[in-house]
C-alpha atoms as a PDB file:
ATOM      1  CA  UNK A   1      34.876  84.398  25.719  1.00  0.00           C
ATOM      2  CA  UNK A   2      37.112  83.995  22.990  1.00  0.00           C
ATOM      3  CA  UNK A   3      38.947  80.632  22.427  1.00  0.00           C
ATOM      4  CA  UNK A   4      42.101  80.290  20.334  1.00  0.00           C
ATOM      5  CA  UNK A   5      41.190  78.652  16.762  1.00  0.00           C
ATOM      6  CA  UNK A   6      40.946  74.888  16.771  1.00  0.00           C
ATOM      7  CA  UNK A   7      43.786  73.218  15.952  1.00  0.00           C
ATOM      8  CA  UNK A   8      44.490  69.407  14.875  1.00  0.00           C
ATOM      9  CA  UNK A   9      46.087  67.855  17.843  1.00  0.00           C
ATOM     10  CA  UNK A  10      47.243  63.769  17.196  1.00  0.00           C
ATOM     11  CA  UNK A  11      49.627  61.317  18.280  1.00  0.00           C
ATOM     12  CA  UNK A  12      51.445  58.594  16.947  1.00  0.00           C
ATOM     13  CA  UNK A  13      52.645  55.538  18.210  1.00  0.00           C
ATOM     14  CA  UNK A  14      52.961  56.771  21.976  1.00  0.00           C
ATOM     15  CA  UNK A  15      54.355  54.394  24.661  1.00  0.00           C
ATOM     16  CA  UNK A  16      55.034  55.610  27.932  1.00  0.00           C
ATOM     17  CA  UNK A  17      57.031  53.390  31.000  1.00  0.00           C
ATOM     18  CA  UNK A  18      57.162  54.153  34.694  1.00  0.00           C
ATOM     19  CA  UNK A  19      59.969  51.570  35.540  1.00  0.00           C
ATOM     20  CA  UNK A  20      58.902  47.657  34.473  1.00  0.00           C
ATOM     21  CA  UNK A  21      55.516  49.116  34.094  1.00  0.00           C
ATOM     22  CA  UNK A  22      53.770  49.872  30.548  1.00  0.00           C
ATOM     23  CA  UNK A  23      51.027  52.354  30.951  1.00  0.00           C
ATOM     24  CA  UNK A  24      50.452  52.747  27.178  1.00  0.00           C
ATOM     25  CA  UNK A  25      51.535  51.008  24.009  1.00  0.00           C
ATOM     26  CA  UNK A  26      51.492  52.129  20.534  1.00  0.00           C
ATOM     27  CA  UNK A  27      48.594  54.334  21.042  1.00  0.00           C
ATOM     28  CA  UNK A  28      48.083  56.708  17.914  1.00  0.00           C
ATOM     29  CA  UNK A  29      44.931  58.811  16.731  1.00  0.00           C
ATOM     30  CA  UNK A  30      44.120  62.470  16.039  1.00  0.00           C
ATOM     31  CA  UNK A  31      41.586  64.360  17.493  1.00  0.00           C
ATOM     32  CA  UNK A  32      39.391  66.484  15.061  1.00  0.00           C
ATOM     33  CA  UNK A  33      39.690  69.996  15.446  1.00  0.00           C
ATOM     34  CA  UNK A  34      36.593  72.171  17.022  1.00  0.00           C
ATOM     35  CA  UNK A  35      35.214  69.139  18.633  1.00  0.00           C
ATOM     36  CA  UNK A  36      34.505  67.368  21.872  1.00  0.00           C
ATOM     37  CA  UNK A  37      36.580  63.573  22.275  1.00  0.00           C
ATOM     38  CA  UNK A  38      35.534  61.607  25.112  1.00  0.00           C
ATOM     39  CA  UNK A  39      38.390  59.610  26.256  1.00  0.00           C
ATOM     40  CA  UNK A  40      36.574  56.326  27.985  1.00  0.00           C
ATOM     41  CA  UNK A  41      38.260  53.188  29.689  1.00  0.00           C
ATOM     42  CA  UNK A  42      38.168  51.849  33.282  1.00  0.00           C
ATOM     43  CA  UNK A  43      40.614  53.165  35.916  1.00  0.00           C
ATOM     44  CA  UNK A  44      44.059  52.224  35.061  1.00  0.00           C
ATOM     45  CA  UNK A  45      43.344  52.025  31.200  1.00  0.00           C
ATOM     46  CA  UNK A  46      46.259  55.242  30.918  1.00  0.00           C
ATOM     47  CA  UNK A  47      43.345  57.975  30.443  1.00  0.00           C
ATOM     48  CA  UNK A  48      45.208  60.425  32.580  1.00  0.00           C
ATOM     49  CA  UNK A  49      48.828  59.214  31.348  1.00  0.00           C
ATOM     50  CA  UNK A  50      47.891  59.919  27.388  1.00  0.00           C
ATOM     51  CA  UNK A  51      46.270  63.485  28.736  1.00  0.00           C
ATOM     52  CA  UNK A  52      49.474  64.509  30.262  1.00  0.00           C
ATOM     53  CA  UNK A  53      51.578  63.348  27.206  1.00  0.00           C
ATOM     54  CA  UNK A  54      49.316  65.532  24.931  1.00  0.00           C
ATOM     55  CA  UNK A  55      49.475  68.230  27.434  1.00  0.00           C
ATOM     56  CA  UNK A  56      53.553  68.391  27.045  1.00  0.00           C
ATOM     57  CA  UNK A  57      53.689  67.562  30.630  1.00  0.00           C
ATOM     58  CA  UNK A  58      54.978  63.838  30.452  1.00  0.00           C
ATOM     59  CA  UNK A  59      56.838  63.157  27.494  1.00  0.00           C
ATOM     60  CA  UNK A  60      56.645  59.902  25.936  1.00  0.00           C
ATOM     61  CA  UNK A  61      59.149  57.130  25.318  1.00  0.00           C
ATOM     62  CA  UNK A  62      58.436  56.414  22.151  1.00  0.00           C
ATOM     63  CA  UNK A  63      56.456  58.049  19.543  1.00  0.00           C
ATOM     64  CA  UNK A  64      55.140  61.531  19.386  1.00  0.00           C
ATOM     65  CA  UNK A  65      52.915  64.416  20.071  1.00  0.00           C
ATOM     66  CA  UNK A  66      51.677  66.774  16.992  1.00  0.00           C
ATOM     67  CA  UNK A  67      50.470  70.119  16.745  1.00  0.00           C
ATOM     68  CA  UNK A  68      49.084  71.174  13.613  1.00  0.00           C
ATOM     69  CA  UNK A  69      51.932  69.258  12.231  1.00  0.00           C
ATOM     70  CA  UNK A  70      54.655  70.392  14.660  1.00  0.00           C
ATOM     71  CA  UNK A  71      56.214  68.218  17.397  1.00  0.00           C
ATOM     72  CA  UNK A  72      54.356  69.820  20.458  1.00  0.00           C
ATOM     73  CA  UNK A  73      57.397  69.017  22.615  1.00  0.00           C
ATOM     74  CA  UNK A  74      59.812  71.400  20.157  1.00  0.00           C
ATOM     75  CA  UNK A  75      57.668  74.315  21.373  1.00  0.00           C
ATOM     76  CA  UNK A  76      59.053  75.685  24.361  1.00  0.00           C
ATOM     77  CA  UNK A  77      56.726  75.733  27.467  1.00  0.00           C
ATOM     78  CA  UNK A  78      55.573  79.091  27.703  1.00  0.00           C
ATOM     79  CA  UNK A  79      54.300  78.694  23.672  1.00  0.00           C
ATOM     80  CA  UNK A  80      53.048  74.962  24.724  1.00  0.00           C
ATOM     81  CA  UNK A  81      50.845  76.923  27.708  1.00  0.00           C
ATOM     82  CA  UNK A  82      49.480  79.676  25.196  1.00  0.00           C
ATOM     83  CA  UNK A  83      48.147  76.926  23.194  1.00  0.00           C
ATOM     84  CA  UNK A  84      47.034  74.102  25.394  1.00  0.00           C
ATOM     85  CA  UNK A  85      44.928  74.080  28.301  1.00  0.00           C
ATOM     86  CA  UNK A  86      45.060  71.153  30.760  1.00  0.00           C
ATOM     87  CA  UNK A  87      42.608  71.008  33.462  1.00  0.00           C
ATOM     88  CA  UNK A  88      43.804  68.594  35.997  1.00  0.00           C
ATOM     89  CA  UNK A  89      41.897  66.078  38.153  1.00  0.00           C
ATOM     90  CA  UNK A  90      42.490  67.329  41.711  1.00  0.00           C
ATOM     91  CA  UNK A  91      43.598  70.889  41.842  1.00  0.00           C
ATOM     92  CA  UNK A  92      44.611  72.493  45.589  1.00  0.00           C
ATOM     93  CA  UNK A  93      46.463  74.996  46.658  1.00  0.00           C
ATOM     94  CA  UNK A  94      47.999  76.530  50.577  1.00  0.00           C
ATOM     95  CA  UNK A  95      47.934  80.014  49.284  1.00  0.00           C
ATOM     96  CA  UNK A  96      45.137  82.362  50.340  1.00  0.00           C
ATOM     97  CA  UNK A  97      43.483  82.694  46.791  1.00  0.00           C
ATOM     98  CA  UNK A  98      40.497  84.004  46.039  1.00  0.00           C
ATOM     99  CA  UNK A  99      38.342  82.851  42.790  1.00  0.00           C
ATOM    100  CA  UNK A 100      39.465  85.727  40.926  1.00  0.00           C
ATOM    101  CA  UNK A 101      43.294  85.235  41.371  1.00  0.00           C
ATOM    102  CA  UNK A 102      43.003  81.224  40.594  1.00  0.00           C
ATOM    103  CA  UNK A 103      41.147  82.170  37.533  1.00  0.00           C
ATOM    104  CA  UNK A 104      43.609  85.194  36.693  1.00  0.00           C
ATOM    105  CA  UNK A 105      46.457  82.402  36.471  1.00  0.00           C
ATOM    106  CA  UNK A 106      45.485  81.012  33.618  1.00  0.00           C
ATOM    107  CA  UNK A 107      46.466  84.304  32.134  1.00  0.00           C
ATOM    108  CA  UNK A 108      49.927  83.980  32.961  1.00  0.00           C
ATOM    109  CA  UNK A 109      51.202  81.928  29.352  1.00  0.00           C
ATOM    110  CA  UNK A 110      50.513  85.981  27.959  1.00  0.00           C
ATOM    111  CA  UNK A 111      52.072  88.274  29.909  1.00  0.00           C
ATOM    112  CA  UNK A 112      55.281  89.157  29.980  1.00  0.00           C
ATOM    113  CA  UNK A 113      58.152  89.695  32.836  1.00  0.00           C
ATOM    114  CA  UNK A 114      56.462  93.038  33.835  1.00  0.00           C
ATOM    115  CA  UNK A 115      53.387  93.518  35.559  1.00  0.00           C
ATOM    116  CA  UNK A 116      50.398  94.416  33.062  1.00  0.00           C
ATOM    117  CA  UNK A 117      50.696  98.110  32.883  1.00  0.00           C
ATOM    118  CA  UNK A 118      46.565 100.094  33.374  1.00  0.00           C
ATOM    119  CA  UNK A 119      45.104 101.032  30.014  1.00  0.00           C
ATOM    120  CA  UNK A 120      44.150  98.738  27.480  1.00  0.00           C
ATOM    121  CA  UNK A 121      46.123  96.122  28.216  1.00  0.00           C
ATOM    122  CA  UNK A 122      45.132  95.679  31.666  1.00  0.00           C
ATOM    123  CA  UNK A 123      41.215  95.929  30.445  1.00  0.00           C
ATOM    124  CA  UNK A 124      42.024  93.189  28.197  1.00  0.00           C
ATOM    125  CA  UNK A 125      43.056  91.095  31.361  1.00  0.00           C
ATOM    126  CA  UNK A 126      40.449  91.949  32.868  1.00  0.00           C
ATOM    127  CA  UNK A 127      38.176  90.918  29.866  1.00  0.00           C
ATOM    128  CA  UNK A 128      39.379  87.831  29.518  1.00  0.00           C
ATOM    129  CA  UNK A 129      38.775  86.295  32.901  1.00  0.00           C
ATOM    130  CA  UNK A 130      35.794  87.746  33.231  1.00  0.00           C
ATOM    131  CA  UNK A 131      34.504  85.926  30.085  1.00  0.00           C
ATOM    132  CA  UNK A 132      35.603  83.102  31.384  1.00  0.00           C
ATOM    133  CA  UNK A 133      33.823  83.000  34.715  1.00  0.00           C
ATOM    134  CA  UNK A 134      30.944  83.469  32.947  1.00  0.00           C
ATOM    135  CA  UNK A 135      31.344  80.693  30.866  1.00  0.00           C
ATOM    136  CA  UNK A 136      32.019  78.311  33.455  1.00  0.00           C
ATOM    137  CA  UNK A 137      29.214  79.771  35.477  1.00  0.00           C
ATOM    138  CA  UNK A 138      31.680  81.106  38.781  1.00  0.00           C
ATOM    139  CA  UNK A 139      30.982  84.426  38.273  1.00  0.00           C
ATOM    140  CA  UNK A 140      29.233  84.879  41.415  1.00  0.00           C
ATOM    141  CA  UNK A 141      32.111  83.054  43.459  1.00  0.00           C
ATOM    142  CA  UNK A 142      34.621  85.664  42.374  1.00  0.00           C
ATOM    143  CA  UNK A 143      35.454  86.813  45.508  1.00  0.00           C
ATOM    144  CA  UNK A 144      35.063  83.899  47.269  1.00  0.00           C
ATOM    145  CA  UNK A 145      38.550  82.285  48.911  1.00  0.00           C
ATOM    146  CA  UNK A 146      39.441  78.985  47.328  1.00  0.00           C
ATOM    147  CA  UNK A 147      39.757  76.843  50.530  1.00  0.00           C
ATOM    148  CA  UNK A 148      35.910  78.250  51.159  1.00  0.00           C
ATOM    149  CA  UNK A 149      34.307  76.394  48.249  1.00  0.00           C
ATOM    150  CA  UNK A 150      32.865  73.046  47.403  1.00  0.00           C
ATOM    151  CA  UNK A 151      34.872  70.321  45.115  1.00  0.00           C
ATOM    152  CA  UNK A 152      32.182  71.279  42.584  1.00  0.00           C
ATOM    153  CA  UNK A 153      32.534  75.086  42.690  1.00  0.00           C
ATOM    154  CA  UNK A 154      36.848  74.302  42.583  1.00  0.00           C
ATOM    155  CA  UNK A 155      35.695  71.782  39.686  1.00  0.00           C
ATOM    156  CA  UNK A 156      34.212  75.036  37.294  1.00  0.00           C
ATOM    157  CA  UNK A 157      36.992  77.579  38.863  1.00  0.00           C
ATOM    158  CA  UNK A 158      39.227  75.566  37.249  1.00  0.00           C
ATOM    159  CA  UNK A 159      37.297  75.272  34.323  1.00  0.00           C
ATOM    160  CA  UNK A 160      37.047  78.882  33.911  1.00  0.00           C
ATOM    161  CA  UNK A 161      40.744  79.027  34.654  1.00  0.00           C
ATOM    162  CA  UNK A 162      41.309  77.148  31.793  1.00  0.00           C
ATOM    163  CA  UNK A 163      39.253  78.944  29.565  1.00  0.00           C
ATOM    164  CA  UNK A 164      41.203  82.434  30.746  1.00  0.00           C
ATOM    165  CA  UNK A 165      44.258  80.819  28.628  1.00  0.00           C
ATOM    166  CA  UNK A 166      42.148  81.344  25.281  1.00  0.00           C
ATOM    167  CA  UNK A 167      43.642  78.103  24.374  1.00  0.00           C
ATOM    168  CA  UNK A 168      43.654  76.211  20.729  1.00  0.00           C
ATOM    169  CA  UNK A 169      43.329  72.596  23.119  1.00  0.00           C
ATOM    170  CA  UNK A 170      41.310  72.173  25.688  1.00  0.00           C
ATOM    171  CA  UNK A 171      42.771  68.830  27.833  1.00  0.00           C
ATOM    172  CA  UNK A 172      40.046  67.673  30.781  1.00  0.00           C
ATOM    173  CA  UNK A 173      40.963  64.913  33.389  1.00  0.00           C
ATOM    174  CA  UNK A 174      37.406  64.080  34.770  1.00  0.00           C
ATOM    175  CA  UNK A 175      35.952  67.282  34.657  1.00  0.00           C
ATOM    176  CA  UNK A 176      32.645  66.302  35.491  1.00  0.00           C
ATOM    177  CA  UNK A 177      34.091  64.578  39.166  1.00  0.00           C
ATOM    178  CA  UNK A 178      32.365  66.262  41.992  1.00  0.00           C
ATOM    179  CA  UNK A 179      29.789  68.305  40.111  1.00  0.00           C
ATOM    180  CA  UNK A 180      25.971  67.821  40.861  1.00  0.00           C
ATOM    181  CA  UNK A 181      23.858  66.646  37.992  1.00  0.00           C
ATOM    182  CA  UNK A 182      22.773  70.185  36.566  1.00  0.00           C
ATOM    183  CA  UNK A 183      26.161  71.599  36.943  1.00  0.00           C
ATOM    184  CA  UNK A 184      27.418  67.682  34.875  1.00  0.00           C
ATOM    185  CA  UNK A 185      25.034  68.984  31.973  1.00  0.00           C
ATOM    186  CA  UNK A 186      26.222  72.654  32.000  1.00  0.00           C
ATOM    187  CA  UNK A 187      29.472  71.878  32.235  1.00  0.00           C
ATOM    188  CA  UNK A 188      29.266  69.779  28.864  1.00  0.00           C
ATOM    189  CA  UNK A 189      27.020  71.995  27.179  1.00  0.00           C
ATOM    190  CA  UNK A 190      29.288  75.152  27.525  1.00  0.00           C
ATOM    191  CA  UNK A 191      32.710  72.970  26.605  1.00  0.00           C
ATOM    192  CA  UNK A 192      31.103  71.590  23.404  1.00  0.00           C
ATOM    193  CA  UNK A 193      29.416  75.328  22.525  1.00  0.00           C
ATOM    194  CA  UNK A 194      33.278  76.690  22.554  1.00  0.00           C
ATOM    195  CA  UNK A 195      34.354  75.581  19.094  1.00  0.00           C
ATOM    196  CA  UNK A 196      37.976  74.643  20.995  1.00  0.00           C
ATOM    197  CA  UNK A 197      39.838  71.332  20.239  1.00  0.00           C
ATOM    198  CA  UNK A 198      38.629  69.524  23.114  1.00  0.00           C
ATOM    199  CA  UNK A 199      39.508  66.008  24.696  1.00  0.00           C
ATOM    200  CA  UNK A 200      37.608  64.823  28.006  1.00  0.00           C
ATOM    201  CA  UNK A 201      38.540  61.764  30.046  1.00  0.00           C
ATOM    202  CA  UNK A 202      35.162  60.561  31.562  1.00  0.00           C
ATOM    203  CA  UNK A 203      33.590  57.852  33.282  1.00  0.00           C
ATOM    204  CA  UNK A 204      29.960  58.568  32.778  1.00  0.00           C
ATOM    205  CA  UNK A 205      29.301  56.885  29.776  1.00  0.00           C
ATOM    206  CA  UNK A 206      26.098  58.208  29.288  1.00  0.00           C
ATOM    207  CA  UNK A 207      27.504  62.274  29.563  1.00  0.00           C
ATOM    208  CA  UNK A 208      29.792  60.937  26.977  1.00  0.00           C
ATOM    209  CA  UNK A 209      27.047  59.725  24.675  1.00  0.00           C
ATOM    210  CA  UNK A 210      24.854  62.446  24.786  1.00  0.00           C
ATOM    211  CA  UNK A 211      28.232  65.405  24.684  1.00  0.00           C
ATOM    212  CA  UNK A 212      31.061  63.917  23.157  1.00  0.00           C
ATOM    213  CA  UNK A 213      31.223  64.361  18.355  1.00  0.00           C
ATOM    214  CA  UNK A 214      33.909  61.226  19.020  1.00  0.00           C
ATOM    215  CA  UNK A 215      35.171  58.857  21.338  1.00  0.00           C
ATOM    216  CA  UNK A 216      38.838  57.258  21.801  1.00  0.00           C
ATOM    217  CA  UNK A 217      38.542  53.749  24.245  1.00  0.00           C
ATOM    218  CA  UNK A 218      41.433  52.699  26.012  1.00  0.00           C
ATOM    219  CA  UNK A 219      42.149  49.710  27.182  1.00  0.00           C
ATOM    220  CA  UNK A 220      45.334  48.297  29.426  1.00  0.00           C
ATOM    221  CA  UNK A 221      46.902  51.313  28.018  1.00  0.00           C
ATOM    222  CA  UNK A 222      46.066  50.424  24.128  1.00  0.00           C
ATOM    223  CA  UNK A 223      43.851  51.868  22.005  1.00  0.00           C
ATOM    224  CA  UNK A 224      41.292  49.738  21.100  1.00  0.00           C
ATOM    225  CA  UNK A 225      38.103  51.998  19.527  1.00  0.00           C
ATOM    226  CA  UNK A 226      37.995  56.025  18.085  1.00  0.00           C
ATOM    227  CA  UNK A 227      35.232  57.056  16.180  1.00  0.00           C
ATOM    228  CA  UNK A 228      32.070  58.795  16.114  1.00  0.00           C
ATOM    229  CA  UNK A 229      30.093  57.857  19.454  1.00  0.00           C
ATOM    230  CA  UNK A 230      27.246  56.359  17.823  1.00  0.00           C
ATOM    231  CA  UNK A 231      29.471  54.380  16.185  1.00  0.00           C
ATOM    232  CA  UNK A 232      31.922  52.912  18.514  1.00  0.00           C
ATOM    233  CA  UNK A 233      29.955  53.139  21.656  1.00  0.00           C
ATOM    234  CA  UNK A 234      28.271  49.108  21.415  1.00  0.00           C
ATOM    235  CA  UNK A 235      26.428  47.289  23.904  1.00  0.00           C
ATOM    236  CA  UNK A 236      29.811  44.703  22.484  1.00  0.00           C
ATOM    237  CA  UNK A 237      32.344  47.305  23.160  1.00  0.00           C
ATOM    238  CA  UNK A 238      31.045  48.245  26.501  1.00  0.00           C
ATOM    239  CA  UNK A 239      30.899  44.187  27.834  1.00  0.00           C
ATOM    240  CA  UNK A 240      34.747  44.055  26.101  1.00  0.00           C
ATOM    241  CA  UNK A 241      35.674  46.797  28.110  1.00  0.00           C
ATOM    242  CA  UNK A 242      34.147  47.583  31.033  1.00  0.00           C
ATOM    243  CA  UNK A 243      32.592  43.522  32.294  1.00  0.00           C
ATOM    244  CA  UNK A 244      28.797  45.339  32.085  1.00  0.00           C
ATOM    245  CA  UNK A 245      26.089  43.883  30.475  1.00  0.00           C
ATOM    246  CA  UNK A 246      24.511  47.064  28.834  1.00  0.00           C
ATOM    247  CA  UNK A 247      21.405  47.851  26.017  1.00  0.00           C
ATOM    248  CA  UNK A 248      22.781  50.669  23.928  1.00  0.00           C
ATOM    249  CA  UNK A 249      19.585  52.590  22.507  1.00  0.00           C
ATOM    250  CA  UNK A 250      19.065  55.287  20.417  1.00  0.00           C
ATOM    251  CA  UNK A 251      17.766  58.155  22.922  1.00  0.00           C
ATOM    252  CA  UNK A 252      14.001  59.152  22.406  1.00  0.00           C
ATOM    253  CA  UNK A 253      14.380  62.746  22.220  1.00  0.00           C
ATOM    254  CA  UNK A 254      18.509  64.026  20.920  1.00  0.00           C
ATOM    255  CA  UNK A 255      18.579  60.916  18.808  1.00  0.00           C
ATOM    256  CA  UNK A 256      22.136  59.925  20.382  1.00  0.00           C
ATOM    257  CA  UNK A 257      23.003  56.479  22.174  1.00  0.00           C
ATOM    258  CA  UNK A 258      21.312  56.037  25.295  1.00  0.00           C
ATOM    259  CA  UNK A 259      23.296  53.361  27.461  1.00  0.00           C
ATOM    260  CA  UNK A 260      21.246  51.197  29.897  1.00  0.00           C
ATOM    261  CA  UNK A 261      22.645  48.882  32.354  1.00  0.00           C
ATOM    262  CA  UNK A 262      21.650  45.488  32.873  1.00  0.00           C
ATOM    263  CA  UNK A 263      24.055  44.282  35.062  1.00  0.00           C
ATOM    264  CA  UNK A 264      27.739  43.159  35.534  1.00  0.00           C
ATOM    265  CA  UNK A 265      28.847  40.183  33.446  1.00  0.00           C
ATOM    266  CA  UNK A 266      30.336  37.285  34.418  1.00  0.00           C
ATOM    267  CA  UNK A 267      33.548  37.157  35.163  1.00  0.00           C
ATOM    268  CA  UNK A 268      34.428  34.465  32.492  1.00  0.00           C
ATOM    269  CA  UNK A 269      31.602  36.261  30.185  1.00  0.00           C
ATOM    270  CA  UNK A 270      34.455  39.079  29.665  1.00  0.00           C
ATOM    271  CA  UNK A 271      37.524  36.930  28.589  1.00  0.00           C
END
């Protein structure tokens, strides 16, 4: 398939409220174009909340959102769409879909009022989503309804959904939820082989070890590690953060970290 050109994507000093509650403060880094970020923090650190403001789809109260210098939320949404792709969580939908026509949505930032007239145009279309099911390995579920398949099959539908918007930023909210191991791996492997500006919430710290060129740690909705994974990802950083006791190795084979679990920590082991 054929991805937009990676782009530099960063934000500065982003703080976003929902009422008395702060669900992140003064978070700011960039995310290098072409490659993978794994954005890593226990549930409720604001992994989700920072996706969606760098997706243009919850604007922040304070700070900003650039693209390739621009303020992303200047661009209007269509533009915002062509450029960024944001695949969600949970994804569901009542209409009688199949495959195909989920997929065929993500073309929908490029065309215009008028339904894509046959010719070259329409081969194009057809071109593009294709590539993208076989990227994100569905292309034998084409046909298939939506409501028929497994949370792992919806998981790389709406991978390959994605990927039909060509975008320049790739945004993934657990992508890796309800896939089997093999499919975990693929996944990975084929979002880090696309050259694409790409930033992955995960849990799995290992996946993000062995996948991820960076990583960006949140914390109570602050920032408080980015870097290179081999670099920030410490057995220290992951008994700050997460309450686990862990051996952080260098893995035998891919020379990357390699994270093994002891055990939890203490509760007043983590203060």
């Amino acid at each position: 398939m054929t991805a937009g050109q990676p782009v530099a994507l960063r934000c500065e000093g982003i703080a976003v409220r929902a009422g008395a509650a702060t669900l992140l403060s003064d978070v700011g880094l960039g995310f290098s174009p072409g490659r993978l970020t794994g954005l890593l923090g226990p549930n409720g650190a604001g992994k989700t909340t920072l996706l969606r403001a760098l997706a243009g789809l919850r604007r922040p109260d304070e700070g900003r959102v650039l693209l390739d210098g621009g303020d992303l939320y200047a661009l209007p949404a269509r533009h915002r769409a062509r450029r960024l792709a944001f695949m969600e969580q949970q994804a569901d939908t009542g209409l009688p879909l199949t495959a195909r026509q989920v997929i065929e949505l993500g073309r929908t930032p490029h065309r215009g009022r008028w339904p894509v007239p046959p010719g070259s145009a329409a081969a194009r279309e057809r071109g593009a989503v294709a590539a993208a099911a076989t990227a994100a390995a569905v292309g034998g579920l084409l046909d298939r309804s939506w409501s028929s398949l497994s949370g792992g099959e919806r998981q790389r539908v709406q991978l390959a959904r994605a990927l039909a918007q060509q975008p320049e930023v790739l945004l993934l909210d657990e992508p890796t939820n309800h896939l089997d191991l093999r499919h975990q791996l693929g996944f990975l492997q084929t979002v880090r082989g696309l050259g694409v500006t790409t930033v992955a919430a995960l849990h799995d710290l290992e996946l993000a070890a062995a996948y991820c060129d960076e990583v960006a740690v949140l914390l109570d909705g602050r920032l408080v590690a980015h870097g290179p994974v081999a670099e920030v990802l410490t057995a220290e950083l992951i008994g700050r953060v997460y309450g686990v006791d862990a051996t952080v190795e260098r893995h035998p084979r891919h020379d990357r970290p390699h994270v093994r679990w002891n055990g939890v920590l203490r509760e007043e082991s983590t203060s």
